[in-house]
Protein backbone atom coordinates (compact mmCIF):
# COMPACT_ATOMS: atom_id res chain seq x y z
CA UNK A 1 -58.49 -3.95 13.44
CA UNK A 2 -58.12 -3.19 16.93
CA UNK A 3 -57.65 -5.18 20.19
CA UNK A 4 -61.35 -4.38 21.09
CA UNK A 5 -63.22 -5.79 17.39
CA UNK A 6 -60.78 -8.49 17.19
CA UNK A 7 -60.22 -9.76 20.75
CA UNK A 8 -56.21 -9.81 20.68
CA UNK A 9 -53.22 -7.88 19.41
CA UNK A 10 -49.18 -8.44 19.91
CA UNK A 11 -47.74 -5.80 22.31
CA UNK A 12 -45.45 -3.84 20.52
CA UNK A 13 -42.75 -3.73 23.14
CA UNK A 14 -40.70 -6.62 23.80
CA UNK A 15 -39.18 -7.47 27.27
CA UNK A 16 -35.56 -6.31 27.25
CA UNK A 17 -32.76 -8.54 28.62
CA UNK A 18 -33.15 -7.60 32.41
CA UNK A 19 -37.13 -8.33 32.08
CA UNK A 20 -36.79 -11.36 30.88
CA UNK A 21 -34.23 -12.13 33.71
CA UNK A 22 -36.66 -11.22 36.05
CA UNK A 23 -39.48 -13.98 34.08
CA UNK A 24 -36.78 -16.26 34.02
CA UNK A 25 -36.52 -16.47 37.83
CA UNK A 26 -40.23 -17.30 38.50
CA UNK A 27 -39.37 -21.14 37.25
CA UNK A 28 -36.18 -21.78 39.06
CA UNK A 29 -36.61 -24.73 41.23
CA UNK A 30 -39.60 -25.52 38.75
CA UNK A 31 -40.48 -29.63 39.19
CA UNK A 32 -40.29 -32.16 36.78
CA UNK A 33 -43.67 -32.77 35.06
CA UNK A 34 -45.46 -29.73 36.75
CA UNK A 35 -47.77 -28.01 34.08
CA UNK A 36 -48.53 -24.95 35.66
CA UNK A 37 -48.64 -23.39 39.12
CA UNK A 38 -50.59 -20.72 40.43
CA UNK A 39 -49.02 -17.79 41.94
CA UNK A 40 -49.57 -14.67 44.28
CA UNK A 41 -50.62 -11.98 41.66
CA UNK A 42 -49.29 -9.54 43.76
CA UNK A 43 -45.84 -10.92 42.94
CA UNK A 44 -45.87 -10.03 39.48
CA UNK A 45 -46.47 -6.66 39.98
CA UNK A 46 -42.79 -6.46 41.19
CA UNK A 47 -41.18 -7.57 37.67
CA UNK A 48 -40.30 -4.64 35.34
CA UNK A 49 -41.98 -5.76 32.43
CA UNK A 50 -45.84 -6.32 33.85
CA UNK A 51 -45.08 -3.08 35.59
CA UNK A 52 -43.90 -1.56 31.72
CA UNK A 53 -46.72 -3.32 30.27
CA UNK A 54 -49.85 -1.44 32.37
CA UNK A 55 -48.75 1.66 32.04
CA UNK A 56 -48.75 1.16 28.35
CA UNK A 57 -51.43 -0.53 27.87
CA UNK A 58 -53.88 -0.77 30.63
CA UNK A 59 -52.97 1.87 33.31
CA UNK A 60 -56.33 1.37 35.19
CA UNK A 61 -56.07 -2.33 35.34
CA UNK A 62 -54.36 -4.22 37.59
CA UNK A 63 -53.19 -8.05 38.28
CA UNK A 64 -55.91 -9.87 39.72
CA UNK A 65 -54.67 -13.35 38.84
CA UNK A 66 -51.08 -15.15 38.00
CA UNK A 67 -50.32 -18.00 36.65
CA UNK A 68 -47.03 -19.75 35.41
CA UNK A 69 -47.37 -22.75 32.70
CA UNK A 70 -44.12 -24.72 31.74
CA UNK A 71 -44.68 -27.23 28.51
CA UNK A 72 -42.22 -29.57 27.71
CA UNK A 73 -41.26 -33.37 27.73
CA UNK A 74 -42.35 -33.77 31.00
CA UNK A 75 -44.98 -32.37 31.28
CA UNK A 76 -46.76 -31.67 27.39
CA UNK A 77 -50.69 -31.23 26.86
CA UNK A 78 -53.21 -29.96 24.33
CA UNK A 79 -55.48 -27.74 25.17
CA UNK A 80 -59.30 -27.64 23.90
CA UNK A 81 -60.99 -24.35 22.96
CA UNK A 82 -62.91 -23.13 25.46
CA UNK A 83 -63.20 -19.52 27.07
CA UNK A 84 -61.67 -18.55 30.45
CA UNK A 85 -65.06 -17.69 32.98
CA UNK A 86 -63.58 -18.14 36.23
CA UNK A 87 -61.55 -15.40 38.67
CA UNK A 88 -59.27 -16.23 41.70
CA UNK A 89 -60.94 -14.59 45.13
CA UNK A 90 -59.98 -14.53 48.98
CA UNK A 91 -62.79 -16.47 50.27
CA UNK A 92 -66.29 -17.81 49.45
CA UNK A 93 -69.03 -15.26 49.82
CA UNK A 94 -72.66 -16.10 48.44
CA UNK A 95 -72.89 -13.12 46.29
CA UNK A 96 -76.35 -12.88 43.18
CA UNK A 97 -74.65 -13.58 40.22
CA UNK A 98 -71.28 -15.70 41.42
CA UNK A 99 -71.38 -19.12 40.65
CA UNK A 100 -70.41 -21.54 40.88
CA UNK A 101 -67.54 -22.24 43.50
CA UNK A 102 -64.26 -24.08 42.93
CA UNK A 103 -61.21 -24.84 44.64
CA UNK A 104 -57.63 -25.09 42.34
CA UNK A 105 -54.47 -25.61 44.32
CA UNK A 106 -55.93 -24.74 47.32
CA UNK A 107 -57.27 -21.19 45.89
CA UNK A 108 -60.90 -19.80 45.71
CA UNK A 109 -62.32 -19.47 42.11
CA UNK A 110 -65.71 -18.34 41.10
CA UNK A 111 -67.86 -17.96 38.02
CA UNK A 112 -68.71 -14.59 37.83
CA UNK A 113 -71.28 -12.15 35.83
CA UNK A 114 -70.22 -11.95 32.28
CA UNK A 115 -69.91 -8.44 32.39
CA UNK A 116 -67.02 -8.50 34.46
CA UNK A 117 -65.38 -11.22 32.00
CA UNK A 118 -66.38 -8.61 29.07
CA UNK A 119 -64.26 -5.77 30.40
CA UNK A 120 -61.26 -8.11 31.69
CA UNK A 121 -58.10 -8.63 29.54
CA UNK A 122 -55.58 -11.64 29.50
CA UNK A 123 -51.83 -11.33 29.35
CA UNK A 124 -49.02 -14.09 28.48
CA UNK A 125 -45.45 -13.14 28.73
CA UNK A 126 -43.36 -15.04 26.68
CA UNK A 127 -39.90 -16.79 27.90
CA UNK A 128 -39.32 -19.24 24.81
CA UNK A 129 -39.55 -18.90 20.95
CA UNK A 130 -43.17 -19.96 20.77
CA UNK A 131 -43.30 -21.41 16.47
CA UNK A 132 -45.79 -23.72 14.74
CA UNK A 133 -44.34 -26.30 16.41
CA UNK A 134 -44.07 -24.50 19.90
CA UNK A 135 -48.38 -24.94 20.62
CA UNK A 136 -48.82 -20.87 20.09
CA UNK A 137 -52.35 -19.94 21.43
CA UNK A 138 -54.82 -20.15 18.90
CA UNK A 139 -57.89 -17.59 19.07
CA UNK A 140 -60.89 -17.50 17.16
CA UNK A 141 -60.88 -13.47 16.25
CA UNK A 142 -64.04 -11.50 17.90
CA UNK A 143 -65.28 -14.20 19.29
CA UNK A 144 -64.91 -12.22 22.76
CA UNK A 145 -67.72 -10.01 21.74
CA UNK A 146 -70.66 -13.26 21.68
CA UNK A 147 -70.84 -13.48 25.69
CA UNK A 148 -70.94 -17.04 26.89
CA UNK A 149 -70.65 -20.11 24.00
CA UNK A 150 -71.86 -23.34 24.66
CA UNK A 151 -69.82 -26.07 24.30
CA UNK A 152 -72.13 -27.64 21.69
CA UNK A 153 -71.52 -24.19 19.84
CA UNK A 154 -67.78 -24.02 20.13
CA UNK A 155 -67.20 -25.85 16.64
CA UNK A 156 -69.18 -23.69 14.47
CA UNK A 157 -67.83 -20.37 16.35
CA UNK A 158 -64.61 -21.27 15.08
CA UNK A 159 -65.43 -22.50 11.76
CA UNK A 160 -67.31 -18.73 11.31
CA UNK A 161 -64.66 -16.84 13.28
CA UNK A 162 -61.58 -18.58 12.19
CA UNK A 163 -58.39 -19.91 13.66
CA UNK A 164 -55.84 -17.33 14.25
CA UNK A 165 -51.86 -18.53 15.67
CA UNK A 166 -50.72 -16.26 18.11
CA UNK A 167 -46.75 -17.01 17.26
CA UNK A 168 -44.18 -15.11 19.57
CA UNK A 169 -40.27 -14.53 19.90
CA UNK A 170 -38.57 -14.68 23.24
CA UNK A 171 -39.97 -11.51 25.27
CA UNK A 172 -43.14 -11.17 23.33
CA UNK A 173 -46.16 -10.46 25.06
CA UNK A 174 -49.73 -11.20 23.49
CA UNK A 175 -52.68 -8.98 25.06
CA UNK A 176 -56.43 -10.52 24.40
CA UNK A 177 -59.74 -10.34 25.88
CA UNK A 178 -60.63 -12.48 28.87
CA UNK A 179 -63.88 -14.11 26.97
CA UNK A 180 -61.98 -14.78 23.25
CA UNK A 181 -62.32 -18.63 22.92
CA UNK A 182 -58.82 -20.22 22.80
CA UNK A 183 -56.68 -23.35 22.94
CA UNK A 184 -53.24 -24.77 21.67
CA UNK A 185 -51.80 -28.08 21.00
CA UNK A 186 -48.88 -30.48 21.93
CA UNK A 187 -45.46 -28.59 21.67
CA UNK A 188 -43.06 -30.89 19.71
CA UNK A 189 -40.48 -33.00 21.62
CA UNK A 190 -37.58 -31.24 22.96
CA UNK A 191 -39.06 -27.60 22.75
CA UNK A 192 -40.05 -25.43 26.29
CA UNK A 193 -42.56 -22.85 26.49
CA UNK A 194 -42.39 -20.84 29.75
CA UNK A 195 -45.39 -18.25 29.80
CA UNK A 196 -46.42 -16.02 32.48
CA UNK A 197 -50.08 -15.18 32.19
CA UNK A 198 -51.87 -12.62 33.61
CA UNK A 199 -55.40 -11.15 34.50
CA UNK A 200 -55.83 -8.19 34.08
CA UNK A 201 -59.11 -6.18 35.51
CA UNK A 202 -60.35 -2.53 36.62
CA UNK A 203 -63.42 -3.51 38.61
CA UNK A 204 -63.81 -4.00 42.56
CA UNK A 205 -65.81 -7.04 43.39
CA UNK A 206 -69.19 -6.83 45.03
CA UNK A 207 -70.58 -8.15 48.38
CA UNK A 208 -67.67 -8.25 50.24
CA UNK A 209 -65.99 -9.98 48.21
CA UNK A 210 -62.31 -9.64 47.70
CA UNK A 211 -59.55 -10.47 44.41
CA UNK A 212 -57.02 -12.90 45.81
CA UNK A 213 -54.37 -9.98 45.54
CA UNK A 214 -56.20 -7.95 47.82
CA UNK A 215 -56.35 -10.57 50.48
């Protein structure tokens, strides 16, 4: 099956030595107990391996937003299934068909039309061995291709769908659609998983309104 009837697939690159390097640098400094931290998605276009990773996979896409998620002992959390529905913009504009607003670290994030969800894709970069006992993403497989689930829903759409664990070496890189309904649990005492994830998406905004990398 392919990335676009099942909703995810394992790059078949890895990052080399010098990419991961490059990964490794975006958490130096990182604070005790800090979860995850939102970052210029701009930025990432300057590491090697994103850069590797478009042209092989999405050349007409690029990083529209950029976030950074460190689990360990201090800071360790579970996280529900649910789908991803928000994107990362400049500023507010009242635009048919965005809503509603929110405000995360001090960033602009709107709800958009679930067509531009449809045709976005979602990127984590790997740092740390990510096992069974590591919380790998789990995805429910084509469930990217139902639109919007309610969270009454969310249940049976996995029962149907199935639980699939995305598992990863250091340097792997997992590609799936925006929309696929995903979660992941606890990681076990003393592990780290370091990810870099990405949006990825090939559309300009309407109505004046602007990605956060192109403010």
């Amino acid at each position: 099956m392919t990335l676009e009837e099942q909703g995810y697939a394992l790059w078949s690159s890895r990052l080399d030595d010098g990419e991961r390097i490059e990964l490794a640098a975006l958490f130096d400094g990182w604070p005790a107990g800090r979860p995850g931290q939102r970052i210029d998605a701009g930025r990432v276009m300057q590491l090697a391996g994103v850069r590797r990773l478009i042209a092989d996979q999405a050349p007409a896409m690029r990083p529209v937003r950029a976030v950074l998620f460190d689990k360990s002992d201090d800071a360790n959390w579970a996280l529900a299934w649910h789908q991803d529905r928000i994107i990362e913009v400049v500023e507010r504009r009242d635009v048919e068909g965005f809503g509603p607003w929110t405000v995360k670290q001090g960033r602009m994030h709107v709800a958009p039309p679930v067509a531009l969800l449809e045709r976005m894709m979602t990127v984590p970069f790997h740092l740390d061995p990510v096992d069974a006992d590591n919380a790998p993403l789990l995805v429910a497989q084509g469930s990217h291709r139902l639109g919007l689930i309610s969270e009454d829903a969310i249940e049976d759409v996995v029962a149907r769908h199935g639980r699939v664990v995305c598992q990863a070496e250091a340097g792997s890189v997992w590609l799936y659609r925006t929309l696929i309904l995903h979660g992941s649990a606890r990681s076990s005492p003393g592990r780290r998983r370091r990810v870099l994830q990405i949006d990825l998406s090939a559309d300009d905004l309407p109505g004046g309104l602007s990605w956060a990398v192109d403010g």
